[in-house]
Protein backbone atom coordinates (compact mmCIF):
# COMPACT_ATOMS: atom_id res chain seq x y z
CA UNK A 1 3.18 57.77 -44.50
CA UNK A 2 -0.07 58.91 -45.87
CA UNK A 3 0.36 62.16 -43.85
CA UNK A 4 3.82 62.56 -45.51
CA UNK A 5 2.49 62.35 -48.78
CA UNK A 6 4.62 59.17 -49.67
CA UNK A 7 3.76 57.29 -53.01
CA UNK A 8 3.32 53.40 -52.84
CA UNK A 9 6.07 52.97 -55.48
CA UNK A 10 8.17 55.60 -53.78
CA UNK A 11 11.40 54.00 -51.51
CA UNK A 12 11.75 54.91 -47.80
CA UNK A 13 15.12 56.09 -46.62
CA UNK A 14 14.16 57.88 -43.60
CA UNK A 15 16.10 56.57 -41.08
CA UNK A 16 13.72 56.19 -37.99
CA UNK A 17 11.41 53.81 -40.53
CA UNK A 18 15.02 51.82 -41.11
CA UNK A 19 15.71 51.37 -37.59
CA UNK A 20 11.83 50.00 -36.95
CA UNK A 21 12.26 47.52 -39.52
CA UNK A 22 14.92 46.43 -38.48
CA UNK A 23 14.25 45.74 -34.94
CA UNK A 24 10.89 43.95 -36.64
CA UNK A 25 12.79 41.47 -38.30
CA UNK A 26 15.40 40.93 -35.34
CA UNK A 27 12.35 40.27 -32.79
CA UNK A 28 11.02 37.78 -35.82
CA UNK A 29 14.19 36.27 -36.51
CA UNK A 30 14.94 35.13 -32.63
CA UNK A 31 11.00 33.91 -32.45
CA UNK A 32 11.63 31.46 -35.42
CA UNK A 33 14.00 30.45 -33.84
CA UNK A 34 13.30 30.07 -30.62
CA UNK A 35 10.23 27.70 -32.61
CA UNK A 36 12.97 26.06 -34.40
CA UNK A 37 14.78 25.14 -31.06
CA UNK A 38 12.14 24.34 -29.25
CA UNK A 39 11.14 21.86 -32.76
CA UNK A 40 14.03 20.14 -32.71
CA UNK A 41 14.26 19.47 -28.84
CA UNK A 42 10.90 17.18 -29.29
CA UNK A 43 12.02 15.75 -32.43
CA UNK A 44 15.32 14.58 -30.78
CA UNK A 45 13.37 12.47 -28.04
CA UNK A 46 11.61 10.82 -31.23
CA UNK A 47 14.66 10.47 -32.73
CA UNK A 48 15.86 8.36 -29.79
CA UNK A 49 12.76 6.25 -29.83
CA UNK A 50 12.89 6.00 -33.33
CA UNK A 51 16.23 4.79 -34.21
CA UNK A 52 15.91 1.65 -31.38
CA UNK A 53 12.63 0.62 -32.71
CA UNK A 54 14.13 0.73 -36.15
CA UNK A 55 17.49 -0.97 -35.21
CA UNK A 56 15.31 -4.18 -34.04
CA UNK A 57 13.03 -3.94 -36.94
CA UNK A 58 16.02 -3.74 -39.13
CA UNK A 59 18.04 -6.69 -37.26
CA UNK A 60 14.45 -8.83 -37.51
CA UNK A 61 14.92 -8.33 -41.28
CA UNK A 62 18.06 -9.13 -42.38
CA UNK A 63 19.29 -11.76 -40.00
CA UNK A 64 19.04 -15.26 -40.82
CA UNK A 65 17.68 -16.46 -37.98
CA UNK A 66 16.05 -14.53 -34.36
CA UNK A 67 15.47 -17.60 -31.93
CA UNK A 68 18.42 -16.30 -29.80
CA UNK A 69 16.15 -13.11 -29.43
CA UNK A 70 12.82 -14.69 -28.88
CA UNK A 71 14.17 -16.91 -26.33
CA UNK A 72 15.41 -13.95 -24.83
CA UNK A 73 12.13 -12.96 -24.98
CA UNK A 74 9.87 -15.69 -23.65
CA UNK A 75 12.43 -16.13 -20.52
CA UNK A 76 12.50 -11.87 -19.89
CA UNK A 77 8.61 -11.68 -20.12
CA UNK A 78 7.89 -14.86 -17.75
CA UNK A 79 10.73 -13.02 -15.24
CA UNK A 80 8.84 -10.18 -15.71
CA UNK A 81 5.38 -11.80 -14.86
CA UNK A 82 6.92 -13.41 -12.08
CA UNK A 83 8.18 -10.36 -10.69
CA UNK A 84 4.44 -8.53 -11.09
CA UNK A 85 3.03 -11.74 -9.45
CA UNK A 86 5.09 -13.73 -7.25
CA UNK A 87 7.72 -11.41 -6.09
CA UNK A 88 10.58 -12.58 -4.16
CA UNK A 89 11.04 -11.90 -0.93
CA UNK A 90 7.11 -12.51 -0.04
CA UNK A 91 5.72 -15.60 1.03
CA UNK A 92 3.93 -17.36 -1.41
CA UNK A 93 0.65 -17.01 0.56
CA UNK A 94 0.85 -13.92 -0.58
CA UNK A 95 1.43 -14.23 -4.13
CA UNK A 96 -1.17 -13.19 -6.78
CA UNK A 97 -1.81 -16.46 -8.23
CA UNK A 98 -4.67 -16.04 -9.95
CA UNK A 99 -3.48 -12.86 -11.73
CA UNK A 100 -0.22 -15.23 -12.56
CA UNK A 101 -2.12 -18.41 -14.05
CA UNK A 102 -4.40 -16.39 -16.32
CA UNK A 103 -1.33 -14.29 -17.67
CA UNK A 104 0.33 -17.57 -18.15
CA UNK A 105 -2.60 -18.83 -20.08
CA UNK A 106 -2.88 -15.83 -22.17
CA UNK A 107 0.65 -15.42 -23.08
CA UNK A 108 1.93 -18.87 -23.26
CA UNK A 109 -1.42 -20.93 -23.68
CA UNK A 110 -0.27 -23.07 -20.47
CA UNK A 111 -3.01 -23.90 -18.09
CA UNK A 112 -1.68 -24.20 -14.91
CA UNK A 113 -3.36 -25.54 -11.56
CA UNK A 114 -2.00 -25.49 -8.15
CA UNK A 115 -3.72 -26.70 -5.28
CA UNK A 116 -3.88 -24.33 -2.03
CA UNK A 117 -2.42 -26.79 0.54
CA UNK A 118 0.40 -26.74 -2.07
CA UNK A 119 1.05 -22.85 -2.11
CA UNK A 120 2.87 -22.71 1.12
CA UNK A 121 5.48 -25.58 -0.13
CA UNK A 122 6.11 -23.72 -3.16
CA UNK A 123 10.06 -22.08 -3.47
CA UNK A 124 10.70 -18.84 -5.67
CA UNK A 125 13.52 -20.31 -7.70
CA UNK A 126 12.54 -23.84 -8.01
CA UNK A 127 8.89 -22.62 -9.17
CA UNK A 128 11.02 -19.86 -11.71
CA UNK A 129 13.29 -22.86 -12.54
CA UNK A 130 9.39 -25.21 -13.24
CA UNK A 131 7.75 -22.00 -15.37
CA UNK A 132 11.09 -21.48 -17.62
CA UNK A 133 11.16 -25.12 -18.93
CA UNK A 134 7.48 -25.55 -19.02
CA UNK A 135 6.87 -22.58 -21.65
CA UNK A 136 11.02 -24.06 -23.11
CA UNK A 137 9.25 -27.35 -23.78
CA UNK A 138 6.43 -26.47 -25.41
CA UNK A 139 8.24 -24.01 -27.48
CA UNK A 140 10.57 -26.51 -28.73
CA UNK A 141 7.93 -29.36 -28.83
CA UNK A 142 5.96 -26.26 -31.72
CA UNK A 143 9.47 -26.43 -33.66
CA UNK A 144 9.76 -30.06 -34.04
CA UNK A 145 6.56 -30.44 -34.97
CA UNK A 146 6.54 -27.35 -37.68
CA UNK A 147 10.40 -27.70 -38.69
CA UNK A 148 13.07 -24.93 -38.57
CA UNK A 149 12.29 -23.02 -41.45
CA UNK A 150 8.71 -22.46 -40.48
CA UNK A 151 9.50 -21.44 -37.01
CA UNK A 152 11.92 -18.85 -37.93
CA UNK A 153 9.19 -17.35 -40.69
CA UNK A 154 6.46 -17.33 -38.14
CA UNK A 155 9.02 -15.46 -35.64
CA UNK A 156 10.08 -13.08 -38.32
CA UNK A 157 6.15 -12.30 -38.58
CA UNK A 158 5.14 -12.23 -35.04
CA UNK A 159 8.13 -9.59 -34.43
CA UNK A 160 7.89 -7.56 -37.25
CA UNK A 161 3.51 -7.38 -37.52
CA UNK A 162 4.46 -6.86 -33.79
CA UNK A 163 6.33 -3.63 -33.82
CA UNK A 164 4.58 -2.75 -36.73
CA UNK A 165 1.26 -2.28 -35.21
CA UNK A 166 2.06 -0.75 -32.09
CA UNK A 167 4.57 1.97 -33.11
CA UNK A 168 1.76 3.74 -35.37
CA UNK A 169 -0.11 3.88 -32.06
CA UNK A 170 2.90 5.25 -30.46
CA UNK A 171 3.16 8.16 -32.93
CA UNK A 172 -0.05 8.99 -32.65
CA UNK A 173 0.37 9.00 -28.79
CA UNK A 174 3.28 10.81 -28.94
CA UNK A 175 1.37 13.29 -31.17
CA UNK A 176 -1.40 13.83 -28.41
CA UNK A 177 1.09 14.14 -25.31
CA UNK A 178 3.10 16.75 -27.39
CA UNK A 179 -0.05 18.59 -28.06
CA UNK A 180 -1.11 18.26 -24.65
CA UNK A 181 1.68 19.55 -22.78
CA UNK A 182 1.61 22.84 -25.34
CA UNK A 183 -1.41 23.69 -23.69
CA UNK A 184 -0.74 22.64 -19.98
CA UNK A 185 1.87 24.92 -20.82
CA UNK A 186 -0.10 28.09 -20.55
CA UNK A 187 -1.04 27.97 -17.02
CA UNK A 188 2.18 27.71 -15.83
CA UNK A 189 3.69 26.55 -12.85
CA UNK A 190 4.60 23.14 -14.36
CA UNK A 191 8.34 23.61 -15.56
CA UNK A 192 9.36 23.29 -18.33
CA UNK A 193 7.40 22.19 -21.31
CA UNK A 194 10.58 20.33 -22.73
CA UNK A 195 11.89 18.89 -19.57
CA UNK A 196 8.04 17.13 -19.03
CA UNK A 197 7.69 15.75 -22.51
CA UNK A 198 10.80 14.14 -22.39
CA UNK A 199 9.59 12.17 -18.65
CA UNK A 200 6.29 11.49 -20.06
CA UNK A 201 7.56 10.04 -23.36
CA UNK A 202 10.06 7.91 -21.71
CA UNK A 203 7.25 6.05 -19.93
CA UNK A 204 5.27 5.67 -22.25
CA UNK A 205 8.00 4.40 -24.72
CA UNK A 206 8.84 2.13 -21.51
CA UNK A 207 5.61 1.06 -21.52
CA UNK A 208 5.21 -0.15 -25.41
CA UNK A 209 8.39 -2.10 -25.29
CA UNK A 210 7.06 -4.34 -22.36
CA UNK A 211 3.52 -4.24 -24.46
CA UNK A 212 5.52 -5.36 -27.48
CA UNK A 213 7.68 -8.40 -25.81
CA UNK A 214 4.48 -9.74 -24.24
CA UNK A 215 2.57 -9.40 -27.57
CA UNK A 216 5.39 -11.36 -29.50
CA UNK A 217 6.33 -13.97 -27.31
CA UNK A 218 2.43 -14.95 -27.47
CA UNK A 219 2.25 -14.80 -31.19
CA UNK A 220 4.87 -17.05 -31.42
CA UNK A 221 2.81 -19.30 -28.49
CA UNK A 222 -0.48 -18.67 -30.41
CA UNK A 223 0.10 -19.01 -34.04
CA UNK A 224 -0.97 -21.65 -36.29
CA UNK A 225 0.72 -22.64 -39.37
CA UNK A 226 -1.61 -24.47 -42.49
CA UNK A 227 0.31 -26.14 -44.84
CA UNK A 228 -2.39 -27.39 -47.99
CA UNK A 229 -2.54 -31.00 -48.82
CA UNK A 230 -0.59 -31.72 -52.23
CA UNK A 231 1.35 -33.91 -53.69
CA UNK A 232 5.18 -34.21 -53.00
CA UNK A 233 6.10 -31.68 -56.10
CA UNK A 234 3.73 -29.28 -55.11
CA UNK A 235 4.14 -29.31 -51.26
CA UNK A 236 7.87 -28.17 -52.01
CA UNK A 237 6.29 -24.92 -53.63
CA UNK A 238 3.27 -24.45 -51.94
CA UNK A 239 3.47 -21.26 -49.37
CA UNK A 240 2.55 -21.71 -45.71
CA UNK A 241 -0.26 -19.71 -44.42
CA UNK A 242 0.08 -18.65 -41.25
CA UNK A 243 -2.98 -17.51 -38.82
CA UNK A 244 -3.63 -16.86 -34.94
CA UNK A 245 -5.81 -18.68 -32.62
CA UNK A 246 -6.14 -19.25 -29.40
CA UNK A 247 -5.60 -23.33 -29.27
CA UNK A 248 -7.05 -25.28 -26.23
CA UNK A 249 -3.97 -24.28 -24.02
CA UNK A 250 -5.31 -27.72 -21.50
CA UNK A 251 -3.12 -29.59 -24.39
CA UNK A 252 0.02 -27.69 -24.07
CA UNK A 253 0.55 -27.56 -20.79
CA UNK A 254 3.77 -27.94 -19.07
CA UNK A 255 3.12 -31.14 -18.09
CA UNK A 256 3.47 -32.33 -21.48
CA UNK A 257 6.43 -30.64 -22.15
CA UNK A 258 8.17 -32.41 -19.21
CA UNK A 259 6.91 -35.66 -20.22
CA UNK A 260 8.67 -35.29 -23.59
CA UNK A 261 12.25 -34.97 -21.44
CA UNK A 262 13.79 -38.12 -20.54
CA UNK A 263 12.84 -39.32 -16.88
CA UNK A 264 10.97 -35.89 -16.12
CA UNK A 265 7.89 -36.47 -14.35
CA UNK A 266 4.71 -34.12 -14.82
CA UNK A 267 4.09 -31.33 -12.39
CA UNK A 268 1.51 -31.71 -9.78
CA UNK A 269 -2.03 -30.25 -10.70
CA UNK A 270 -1.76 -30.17 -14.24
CA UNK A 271 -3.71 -31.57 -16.71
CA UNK A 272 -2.00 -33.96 -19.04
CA UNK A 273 -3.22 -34.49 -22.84
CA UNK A 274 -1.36 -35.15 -26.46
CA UNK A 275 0.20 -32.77 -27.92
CA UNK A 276 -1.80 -31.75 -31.06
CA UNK A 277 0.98 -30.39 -32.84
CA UNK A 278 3.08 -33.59 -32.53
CA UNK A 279 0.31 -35.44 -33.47
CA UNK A 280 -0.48 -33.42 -36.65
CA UNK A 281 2.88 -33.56 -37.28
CA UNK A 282 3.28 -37.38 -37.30
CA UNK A 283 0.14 -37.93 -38.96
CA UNK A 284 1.38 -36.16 -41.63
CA UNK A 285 4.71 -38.51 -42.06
CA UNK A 286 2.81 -41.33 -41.95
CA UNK A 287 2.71 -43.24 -45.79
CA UNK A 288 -0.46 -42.93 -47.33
CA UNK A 289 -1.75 -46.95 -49.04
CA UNK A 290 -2.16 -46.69 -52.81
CA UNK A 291 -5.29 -48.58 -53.77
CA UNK A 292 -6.19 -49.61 -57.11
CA UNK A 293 -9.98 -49.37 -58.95
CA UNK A 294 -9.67 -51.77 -61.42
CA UNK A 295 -7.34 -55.89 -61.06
CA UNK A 296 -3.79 -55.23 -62.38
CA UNK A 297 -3.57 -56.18 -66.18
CA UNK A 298 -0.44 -58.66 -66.81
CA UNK A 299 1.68 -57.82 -70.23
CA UNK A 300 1.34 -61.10 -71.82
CA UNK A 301 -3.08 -61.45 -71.02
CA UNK A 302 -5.54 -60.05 -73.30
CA UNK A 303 -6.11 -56.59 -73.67
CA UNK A 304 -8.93 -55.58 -71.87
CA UNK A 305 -10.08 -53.44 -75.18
CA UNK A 306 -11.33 -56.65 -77.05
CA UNK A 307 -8.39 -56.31 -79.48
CA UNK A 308 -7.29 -59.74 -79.25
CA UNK A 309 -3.80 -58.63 -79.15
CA UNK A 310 -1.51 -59.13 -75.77
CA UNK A 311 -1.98 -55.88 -73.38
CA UNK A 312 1.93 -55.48 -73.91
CA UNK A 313 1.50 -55.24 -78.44
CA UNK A 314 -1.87 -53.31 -77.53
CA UNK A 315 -2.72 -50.38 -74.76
CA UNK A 316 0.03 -51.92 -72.73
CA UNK A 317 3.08 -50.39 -75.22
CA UNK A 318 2.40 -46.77 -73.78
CA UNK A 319 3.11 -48.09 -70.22
């Protein structure tokens, strides 16, 4: 152009420059995109992810009540730990139970001991059948003893801090693989870039939810509910406070839970103690003595103020 003697406010009609830019902007066009495509095929495996963690987030939030889905929970993750631990089909000589009792303590604060010479007797379904009702029991024997309306609060917050917490950790995992695989990318022979984001990001997705169902059905095990000491009137409006701890699980264990059942016997090896809970819970139903400082004044004796008037003509007329 400079050669041509072409002005910088002059227009270009020649048509070999019109044809160039043209086939600039077509070779631009297709690479956006190509970027665009290849943009939206990652963002629709997040939008998978994405709309079941929000569904359950959502369903957590406005339904009344989510005990049929933490029971769903608490038996799924023990079937799951069982599985992992004491498969079937293997003698249970050869079951992991060491790896099994300190999950179950973990998860469900049960403390369970089983003698060796007792291992070979042991049957997959009737111990599956023993586990189920144990961690049942003591689940109900936490909602008696903190009422309905407390239970379903704390499950509302054990779900929802749940999910909470570990999908930020997701996205930024989810950030990292995507980034990742851009760069595996340029040496090639891998496939497609696509194709292995989408297998990676399933299990890890895979992977969270089992986190997740194990991290809420232990919160609801695991956390503690203060109520403050008032009187009647304020106890009705006073908030509950809830926090997590890991309670002596020795207490809670199955064998109490069976005890509380009609003509259930405790299972072999395990220690049996009260049940905290219940205890706190009846101590706090029990009535409370009202004890006076000073002898009760009668309404025709004199008043104590040296009036020489009746208590009931003197300080005894504002009672």
């Amino acid at each position: 152009m400079d050669k041509m003697g072409v002005q910088e406010d002059e227009v270009i009609t020649h048509p070999m420059v019109t044809k160039a830019i043209e086939r600039a902007q077509i070779k631009i066009e297709a690479q956006n995109f190509a970027i665009r495509k290849h943009t939206l095929e990652y963002d629709d495996v997040m939008n998978v992810q994405r709309k079941w963690i929000y569904e359950r987030r959502l369903a957590a939030l406005e339904r009344p009540s989510i005990k049929d889905e933490v029971e769903e929970l608490i038996e799924s993750v023990l079937a799951g730990m069982l599985d992992d631990y004491c498969p079937e089909g293997q003698h249970p000589e050869e079951w992991n139970m060491t790896g099994f009792t300190e999950d179950l303590r973990k998860i469900y604060l049960v403390n369970l001991s089983i003698k060796t010479e007792e291992i070979p007797e042991l049957e997959r379904q009737t111990f599956s059948e023993r586990m189920l009702k144990a961690v049942t029991d003591i689940y109900q024997q936490k909602e008696d003893a903190y009422g309905e309306e407390v239970m379903r609060s704390l499950e509302r917050f054990a779900v929802l801090s749940t999910i909470d917490r570990y999908w930020r950790d997701h996205l930024a995992e989810m950030e990292e693989l995507r980034t990742g695989i851009s760069l595996r990318s340029y040496h090639g022979g891998m496939g497609k870039p696509i194709d292995i984001y989408k297998r990676e990001a399933f299990g890890i997705f895979e992977t969270m939810i089992v986190t997740v169902d194990r991290e809420i059905v232990n919160l609801v095990y695991k956390l503690r509910v203060n109520v403050p000491e008032k009187s009647r009137s304020d106890r009705r409006r006073a908030g509950v406070t809830m926090e997590a701890s890991h309670a002596d699980s020795t207490g809670m264990g199955f064998a109490v839970a069976q005890q509380a059942a009609a003509g259930s016997a405790p299972a072999a090896g395990v220690a049996t103690q009260p049940n905290p809970m219940a205890e706190a819970s009846q101590a706090g139903r029990e009535a409370r003595t009202f004890r006076r400082e000073q002898p009760k004044v009668g309404r025709n004796d004199p008043c104590p103020c040296g009036s020489g008037k009746k208590f009931k003509k003197c300080h005894g007329m504002n009672g």
